[in-house]
N, C-alpha and C. Protein backbone atom coordinates (compact mmCIF):
# COMPACT_ATOMS: atom_id res chain seq x y z
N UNK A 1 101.56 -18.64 115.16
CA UNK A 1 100.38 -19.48 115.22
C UNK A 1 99.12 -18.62 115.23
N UNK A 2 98.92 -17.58 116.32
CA UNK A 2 97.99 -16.48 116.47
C UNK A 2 97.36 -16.04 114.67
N UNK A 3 98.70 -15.14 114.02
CA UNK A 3 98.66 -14.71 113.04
C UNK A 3 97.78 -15.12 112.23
N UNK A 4 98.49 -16.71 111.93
CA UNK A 4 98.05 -18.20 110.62
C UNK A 4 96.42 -18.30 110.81
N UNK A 5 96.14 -18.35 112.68
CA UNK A 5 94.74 -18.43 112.60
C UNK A 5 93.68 -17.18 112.19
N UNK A 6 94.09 -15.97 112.37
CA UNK A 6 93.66 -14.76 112.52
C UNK A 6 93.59 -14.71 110.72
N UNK A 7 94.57 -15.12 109.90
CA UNK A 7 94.49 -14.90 108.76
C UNK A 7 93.37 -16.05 107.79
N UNK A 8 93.53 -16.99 108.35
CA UNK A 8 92.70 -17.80 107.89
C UNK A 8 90.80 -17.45 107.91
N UNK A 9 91.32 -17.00 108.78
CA UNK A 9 89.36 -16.23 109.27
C UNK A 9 88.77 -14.81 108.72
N UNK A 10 90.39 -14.41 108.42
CA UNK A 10 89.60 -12.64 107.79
C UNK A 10 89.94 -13.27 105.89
N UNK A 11 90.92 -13.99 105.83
CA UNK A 11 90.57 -13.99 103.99
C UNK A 11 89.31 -14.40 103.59
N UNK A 12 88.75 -15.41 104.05
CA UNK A 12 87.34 -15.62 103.76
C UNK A 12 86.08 -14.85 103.74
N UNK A 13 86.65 -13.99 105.21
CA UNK A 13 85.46 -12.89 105.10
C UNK A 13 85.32 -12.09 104.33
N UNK A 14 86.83 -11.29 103.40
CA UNK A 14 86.86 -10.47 102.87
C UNK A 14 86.78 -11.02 101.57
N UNK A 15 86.72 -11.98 101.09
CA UNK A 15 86.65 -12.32 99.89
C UNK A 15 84.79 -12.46 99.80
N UNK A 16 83.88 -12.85 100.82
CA UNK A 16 82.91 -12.99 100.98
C UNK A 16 82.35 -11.43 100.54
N UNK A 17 82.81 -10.42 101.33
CA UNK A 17 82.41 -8.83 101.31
C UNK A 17 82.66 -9.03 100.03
N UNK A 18 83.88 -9.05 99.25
CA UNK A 18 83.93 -8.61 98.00
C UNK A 18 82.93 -9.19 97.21
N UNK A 19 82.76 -10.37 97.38
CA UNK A 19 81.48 -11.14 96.39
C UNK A 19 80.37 -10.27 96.64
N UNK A 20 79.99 -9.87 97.96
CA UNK A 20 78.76 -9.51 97.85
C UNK A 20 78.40 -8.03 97.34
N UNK A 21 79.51 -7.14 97.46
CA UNK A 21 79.98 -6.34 97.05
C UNK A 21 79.65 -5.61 95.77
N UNK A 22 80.29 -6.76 95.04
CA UNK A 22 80.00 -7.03 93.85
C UNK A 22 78.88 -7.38 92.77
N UNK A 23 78.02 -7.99 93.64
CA UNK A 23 76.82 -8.42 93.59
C UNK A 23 75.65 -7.02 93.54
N UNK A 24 76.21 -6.46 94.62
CA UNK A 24 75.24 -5.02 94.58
C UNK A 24 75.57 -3.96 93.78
N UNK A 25 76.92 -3.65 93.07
CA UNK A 25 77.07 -2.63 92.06
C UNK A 25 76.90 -3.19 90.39
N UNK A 26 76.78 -4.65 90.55
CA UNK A 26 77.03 -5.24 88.84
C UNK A 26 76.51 -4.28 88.14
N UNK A 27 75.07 -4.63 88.95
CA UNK A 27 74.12 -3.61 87.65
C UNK A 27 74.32 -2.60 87.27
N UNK A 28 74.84 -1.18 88.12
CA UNK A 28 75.31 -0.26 87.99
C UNK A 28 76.11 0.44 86.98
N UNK A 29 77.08 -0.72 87.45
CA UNK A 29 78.72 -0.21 86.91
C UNK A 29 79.83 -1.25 86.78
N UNK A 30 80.51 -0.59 85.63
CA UNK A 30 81.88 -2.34 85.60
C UNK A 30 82.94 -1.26 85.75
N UNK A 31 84.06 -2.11 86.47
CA UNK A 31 84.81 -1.60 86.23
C UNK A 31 85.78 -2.55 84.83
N UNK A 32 86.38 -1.23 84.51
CA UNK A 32 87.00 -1.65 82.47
C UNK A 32 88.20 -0.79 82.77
N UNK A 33 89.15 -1.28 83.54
CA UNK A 33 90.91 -0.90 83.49
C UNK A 33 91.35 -0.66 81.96
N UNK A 34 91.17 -2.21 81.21
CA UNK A 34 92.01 -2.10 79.83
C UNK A 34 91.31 -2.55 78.82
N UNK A 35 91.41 -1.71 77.98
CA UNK A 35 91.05 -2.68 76.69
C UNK A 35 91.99 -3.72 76.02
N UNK A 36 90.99 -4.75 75.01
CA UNK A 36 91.67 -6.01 74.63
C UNK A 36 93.32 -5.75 74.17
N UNK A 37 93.69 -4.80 73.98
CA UNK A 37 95.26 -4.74 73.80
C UNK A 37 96.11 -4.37 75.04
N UNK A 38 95.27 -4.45 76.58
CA UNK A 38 95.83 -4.26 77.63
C UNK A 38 96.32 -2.47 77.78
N UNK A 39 95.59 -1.88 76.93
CA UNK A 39 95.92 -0.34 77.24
C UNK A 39 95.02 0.10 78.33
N UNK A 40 95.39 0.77 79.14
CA UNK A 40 94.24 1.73 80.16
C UNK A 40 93.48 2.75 79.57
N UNK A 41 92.27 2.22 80.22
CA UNK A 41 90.82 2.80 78.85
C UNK A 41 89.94 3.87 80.45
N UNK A 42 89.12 3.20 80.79
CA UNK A 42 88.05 4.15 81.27
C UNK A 42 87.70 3.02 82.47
N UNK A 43 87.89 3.89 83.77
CA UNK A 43 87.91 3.11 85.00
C UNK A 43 87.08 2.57 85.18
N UNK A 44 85.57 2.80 85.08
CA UNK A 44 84.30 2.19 85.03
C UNK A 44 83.41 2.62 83.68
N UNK A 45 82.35 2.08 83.48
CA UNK A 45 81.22 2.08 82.09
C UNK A 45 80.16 1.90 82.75
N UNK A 46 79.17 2.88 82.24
CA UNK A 46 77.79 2.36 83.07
C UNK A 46 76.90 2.07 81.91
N UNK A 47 77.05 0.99 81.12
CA UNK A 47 76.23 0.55 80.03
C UNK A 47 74.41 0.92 80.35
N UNK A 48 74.49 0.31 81.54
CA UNK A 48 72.73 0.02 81.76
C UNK A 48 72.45 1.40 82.40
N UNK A 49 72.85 2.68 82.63
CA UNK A 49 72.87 4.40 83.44
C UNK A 49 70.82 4.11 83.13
N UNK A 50 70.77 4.04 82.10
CA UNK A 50 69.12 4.00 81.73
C UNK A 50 68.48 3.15 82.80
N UNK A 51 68.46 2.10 83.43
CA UNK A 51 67.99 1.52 84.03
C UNK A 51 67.98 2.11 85.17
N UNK A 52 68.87 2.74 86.26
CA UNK A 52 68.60 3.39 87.40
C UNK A 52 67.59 4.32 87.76
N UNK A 53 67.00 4.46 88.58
CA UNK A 53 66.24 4.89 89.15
C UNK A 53 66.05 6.58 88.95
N UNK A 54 64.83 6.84 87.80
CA UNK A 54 64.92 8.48 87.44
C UNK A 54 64.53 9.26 88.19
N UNK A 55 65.06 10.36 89.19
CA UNK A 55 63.96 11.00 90.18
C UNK A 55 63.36 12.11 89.12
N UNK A 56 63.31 12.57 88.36
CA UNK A 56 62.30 13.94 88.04
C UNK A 56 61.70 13.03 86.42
N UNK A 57 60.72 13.80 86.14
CA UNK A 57 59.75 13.81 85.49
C UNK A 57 59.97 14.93 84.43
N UNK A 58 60.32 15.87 84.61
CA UNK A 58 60.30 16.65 83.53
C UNK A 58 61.83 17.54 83.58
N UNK A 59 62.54 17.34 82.05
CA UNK A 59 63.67 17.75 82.15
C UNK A 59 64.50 19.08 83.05
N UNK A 60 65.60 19.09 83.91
CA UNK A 60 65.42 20.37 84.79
C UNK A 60 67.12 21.03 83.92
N UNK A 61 66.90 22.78 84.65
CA UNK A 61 67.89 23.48 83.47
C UNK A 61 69.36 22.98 84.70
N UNK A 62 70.14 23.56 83.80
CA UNK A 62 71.64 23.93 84.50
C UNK A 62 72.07 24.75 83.84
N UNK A 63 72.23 25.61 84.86
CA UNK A 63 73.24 26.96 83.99
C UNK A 63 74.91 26.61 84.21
N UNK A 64 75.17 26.17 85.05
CA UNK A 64 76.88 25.44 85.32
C UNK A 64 76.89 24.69 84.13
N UNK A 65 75.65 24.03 83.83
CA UNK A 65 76.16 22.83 82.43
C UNK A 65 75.82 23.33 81.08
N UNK A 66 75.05 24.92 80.81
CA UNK A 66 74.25 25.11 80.48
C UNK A 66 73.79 24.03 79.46
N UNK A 67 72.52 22.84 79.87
CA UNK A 67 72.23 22.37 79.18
C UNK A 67 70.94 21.91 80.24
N UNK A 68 70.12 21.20 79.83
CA UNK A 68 68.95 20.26 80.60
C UNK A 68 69.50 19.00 80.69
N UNK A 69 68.59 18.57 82.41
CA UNK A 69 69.57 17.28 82.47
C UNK A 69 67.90 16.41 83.22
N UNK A 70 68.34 15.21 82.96
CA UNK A 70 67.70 14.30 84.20
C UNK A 70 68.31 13.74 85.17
N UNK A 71 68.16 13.23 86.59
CA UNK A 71 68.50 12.54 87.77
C UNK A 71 68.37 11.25 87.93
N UNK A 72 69.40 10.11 87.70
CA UNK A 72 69.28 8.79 87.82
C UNK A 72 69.76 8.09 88.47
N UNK A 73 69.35 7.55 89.51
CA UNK A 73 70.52 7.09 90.83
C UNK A 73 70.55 5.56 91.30
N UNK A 74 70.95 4.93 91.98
CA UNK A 74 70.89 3.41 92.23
C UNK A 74 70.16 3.82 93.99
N UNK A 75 70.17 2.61 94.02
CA UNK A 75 69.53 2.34 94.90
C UNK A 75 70.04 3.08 96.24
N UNK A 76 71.02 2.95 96.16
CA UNK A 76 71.85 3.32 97.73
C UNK A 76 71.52 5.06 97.44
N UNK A 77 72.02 5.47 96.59
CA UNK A 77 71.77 6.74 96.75
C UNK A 77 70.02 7.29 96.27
N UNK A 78 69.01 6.55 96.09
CA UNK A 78 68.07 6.53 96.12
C UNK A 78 67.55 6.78 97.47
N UNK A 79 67.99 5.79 98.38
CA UNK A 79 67.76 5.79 99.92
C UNK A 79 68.29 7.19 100.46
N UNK A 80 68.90 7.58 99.94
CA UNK A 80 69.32 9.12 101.13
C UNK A 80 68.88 10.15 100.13
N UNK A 81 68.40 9.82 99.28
CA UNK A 81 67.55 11.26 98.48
C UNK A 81 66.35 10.89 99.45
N UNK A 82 65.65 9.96 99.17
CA UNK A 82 64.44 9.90 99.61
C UNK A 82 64.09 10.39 100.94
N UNK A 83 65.66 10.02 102.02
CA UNK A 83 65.33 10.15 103.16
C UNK A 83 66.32 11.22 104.12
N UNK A 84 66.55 12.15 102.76
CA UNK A 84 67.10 13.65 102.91
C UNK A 84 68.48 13.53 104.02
N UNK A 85 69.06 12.15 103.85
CA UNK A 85 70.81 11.88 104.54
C UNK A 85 71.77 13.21 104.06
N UNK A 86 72.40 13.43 104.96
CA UNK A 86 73.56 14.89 104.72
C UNK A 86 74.79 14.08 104.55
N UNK A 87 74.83 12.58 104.01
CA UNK A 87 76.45 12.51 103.51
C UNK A 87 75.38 11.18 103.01
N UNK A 88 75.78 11.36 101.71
CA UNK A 88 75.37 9.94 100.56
C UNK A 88 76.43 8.44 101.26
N UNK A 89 75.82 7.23 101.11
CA UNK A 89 76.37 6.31 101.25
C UNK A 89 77.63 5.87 100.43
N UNK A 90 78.64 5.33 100.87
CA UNK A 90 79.83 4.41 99.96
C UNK A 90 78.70 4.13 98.66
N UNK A 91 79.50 3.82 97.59
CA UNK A 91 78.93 3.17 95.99
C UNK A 91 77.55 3.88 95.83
N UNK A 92 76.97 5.17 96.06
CA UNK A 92 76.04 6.03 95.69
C UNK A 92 76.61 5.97 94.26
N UNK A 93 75.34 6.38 93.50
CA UNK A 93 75.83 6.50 91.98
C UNK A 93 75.09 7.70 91.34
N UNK A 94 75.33 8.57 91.12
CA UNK A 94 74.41 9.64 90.39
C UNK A 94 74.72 9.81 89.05
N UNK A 95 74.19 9.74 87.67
CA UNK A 95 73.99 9.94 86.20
C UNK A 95 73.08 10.89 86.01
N UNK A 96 73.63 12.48 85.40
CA UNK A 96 72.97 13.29 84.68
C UNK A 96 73.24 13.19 83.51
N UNK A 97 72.55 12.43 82.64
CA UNK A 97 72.65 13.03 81.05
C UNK A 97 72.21 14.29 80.57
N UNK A 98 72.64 15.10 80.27
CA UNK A 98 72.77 16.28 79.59
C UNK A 98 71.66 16.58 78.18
N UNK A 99 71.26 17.21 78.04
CA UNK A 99 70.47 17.62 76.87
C UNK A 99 70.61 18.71 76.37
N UNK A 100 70.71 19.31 75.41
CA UNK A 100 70.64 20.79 74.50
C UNK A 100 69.35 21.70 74.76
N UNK A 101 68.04 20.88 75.28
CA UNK A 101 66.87 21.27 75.04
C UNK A 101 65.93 21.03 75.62
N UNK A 102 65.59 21.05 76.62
CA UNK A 102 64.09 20.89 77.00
C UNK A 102 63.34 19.10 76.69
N UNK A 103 63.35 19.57 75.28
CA UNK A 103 62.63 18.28 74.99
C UNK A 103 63.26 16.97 74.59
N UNK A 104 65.20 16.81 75.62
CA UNK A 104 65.44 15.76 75.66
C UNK A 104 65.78 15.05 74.09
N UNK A 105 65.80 16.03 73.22
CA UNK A 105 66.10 15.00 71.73
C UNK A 105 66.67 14.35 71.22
N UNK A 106 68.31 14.78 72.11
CA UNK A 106 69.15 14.00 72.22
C UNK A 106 70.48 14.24 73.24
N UNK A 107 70.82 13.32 74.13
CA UNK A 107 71.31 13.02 74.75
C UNK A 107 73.38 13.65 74.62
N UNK A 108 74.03 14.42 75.00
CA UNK A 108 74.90 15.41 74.94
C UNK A 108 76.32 14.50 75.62
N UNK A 109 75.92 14.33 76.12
CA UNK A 109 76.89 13.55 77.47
C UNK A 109 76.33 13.54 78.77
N UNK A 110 77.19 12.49 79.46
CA UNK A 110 76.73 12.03 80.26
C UNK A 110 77.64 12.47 81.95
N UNK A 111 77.16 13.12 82.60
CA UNK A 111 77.82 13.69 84.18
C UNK A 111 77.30 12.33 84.87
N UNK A 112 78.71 12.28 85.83
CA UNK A 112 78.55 10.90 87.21
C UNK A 112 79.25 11.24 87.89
N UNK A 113 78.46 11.03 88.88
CA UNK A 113 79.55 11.03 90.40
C UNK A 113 79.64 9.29 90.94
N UNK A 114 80.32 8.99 91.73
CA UNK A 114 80.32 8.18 92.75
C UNK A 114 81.10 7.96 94.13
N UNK A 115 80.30 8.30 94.94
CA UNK A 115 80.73 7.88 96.42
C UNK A 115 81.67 6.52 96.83
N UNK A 116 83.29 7.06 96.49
CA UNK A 116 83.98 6.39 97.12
C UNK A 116 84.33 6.15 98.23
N UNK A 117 85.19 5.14 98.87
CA UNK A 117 85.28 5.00 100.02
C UNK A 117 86.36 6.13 100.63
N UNK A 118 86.01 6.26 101.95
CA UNK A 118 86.52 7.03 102.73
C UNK A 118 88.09 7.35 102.40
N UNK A 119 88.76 8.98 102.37
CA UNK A 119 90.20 8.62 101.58
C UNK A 119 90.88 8.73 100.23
N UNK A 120 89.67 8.43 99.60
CA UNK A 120 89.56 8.81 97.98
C UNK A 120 90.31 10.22 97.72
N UNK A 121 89.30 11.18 98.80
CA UNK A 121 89.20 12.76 98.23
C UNK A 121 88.75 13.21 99.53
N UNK A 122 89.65 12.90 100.38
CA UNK A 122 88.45 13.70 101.63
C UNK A 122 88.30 15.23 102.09
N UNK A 123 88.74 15.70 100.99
CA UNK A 123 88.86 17.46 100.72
C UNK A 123 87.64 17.61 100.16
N UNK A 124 87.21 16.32 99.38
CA UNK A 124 85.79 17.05 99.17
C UNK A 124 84.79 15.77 98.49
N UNK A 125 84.66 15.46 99.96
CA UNK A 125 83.70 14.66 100.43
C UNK A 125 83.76 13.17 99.53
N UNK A 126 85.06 12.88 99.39
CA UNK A 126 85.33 11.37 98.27
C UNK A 126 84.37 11.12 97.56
N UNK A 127 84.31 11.96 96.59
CA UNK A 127 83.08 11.87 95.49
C UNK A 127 83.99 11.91 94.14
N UNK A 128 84.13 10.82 93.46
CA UNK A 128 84.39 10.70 92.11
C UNK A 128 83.66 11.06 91.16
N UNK A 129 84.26 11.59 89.97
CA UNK A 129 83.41 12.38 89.04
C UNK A 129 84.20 11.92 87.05
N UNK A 130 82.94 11.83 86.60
CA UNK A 130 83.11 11.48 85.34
C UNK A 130 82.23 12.01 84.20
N UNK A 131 82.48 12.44 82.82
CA UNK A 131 82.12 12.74 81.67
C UNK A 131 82.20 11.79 80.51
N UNK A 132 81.16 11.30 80.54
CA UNK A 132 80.75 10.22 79.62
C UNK A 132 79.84 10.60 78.64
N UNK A 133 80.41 9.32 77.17
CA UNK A 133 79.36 9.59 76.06
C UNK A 133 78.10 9.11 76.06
N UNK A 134 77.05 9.32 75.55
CA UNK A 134 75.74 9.07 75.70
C UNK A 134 75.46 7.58 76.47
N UNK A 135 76.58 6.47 75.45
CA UNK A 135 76.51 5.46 76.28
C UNK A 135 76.64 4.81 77.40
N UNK A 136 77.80 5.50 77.70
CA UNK A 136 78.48 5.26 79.25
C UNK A 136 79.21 4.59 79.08
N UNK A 137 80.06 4.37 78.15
CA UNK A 137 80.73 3.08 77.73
C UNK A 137 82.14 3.93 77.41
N UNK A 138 82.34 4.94 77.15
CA UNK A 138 83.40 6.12 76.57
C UNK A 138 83.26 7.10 77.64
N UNK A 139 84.50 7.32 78.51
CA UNK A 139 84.60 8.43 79.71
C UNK A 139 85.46 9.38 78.99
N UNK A 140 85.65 10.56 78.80
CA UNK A 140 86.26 11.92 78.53
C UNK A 140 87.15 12.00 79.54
N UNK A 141 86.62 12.25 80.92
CA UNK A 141 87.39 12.68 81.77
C UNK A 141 86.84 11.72 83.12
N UNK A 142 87.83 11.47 84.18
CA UNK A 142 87.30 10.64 84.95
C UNK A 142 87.92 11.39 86.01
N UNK A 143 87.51 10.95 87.30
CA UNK A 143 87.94 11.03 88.85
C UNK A 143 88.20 12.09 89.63
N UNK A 144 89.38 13.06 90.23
CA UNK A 144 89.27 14.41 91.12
C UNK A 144 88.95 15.27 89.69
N UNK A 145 87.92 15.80 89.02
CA UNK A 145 88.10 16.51 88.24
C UNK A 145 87.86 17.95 89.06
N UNK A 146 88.82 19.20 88.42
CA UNK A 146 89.03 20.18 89.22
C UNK A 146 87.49 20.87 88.84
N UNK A 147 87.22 21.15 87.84
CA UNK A 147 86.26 21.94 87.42
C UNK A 147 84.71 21.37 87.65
N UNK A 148 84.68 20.28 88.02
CA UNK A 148 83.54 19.41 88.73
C UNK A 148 83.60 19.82 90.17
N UNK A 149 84.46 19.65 90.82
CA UNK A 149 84.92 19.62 92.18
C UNK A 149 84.79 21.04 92.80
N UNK A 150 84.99 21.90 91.96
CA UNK A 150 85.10 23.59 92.05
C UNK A 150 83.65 24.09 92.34
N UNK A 151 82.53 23.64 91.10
CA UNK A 151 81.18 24.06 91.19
C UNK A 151 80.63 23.03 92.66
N UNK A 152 80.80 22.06 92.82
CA UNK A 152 80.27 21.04 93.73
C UNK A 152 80.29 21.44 95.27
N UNK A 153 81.65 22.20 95.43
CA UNK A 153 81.99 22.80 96.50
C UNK A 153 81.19 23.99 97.09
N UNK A 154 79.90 24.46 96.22
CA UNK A 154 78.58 24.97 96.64
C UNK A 154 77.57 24.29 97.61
N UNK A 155 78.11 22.89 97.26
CA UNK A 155 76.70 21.97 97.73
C UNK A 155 77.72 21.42 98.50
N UNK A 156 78.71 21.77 99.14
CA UNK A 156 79.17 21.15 100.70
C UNK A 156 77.96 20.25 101.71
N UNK A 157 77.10 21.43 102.15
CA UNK A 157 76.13 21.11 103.34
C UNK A 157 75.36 20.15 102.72
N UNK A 158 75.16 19.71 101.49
CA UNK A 158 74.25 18.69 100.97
C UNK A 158 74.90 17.62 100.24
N UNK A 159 76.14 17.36 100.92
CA UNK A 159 77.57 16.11 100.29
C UNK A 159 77.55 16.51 98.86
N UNK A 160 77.77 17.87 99.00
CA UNK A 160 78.34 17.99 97.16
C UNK A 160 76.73 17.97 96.27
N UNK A 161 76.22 17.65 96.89
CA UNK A 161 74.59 17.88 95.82
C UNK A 161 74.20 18.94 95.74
N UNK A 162 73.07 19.45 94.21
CA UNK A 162 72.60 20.26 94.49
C UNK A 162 70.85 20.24 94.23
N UNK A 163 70.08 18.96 94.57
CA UNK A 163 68.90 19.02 93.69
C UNK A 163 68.07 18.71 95.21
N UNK A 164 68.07 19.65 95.99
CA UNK A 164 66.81 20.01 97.02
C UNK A 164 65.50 20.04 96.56
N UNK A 165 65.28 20.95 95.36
CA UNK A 165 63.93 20.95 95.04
C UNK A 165 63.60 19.79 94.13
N UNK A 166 64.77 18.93 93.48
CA UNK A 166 64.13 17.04 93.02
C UNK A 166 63.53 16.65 94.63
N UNK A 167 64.42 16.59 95.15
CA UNK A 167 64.27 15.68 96.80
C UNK A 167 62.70 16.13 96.90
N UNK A 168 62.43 17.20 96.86
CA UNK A 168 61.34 17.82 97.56
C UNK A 168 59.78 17.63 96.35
N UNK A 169 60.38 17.28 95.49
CA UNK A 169 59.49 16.79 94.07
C UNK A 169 59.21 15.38 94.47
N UNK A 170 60.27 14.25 94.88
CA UNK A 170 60.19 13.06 95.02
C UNK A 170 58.42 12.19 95.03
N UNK A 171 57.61 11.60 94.05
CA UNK A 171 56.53 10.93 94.11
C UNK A 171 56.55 10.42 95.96
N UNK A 172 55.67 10.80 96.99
CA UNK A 172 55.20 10.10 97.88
C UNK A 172 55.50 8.88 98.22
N UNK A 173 54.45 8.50 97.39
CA UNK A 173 54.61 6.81 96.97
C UNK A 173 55.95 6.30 97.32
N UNK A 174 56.60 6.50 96.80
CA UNK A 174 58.64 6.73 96.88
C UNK A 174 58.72 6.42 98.54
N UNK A 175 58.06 6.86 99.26
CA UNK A 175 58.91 7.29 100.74
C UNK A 175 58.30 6.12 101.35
């Protein structure tokens, strides 16, 4: 009897979390298991990556990528750039698109992380990682990637980040 009631009260809630859940990453990110012939394609797509939130202004280098990249984040992980947090929130989203050049001419591929839940990876800091085509719609490589995970393991003390001097660029206004 205990059980029947106890269950009746948490399915609702959790179906509630999930709605709302859901509600806060749409924009972000889908997740895309299969394509129309039911094959396993690419765990998530971030069609709209352009729309998130750009922190820098002028393209910055990477010698790990050697290429130029920009910083584009959602909201949640917007909030702990801004407000210099030492472990990014669950569903943080970070998009570096990649460039050849300085002047951004065209777009190379696309680097993502995302802050999974606790468990994921807790060797190093449950941060999912992906290589996507310009669109975000085509992943290369998705999830513990070793050679992502390897360089990242620099930026331990900053949850795997490494853009102190974006944080420290951040527009005012912003805070």
């Amino acid at each position: 009897m205990k059980k029947s009631i106890l269950t009746s009260i948490m399915i609702p809630r959790l179906i509630l979390l999930s709605l709302v859940l859901s509600m806060i990453f749409i924009p972000d990110l889908f997740a895309s298991n299969t394509n129309n012939k039911g094959v396993i394609k690419n765990q998530f797509t971030f069609p709209r990556w352009k729309s998130l939130h750009k922190l820098n202004t002028e393209a910055l280098k990477s010698d790990s990528h050697r290429a130029w990249f920009d910083i584009y984040i959602n909201t949640l992980a917007k909030k702990a750039y801004i407000q210099k947090w030492h472990l990014f929130p669950v569903g943080s989203i970070v998009v570096k698109p990649l460039y050849p050049d300085p002047k951004r001419s065209e777009t190379s591929k696309l680097t993502i992380m995302i802050k999974m839940e606790k468990g994921y990876d807790t060797d190093n800091s449950d941060w999912w990682y992906g290589v996507y085509d310009e669109t975000g719609m085509e992943g290369w490589h998705q999830g513990k990637i070793k050679s992502c995970i390897k360089c990242h393991t620099y930026g331990k003390e900053t949850d795997y980040m490494f853009s102190e001097s974006v944080m420290e660029s951040i527009n005012e206004k912003e805070r």
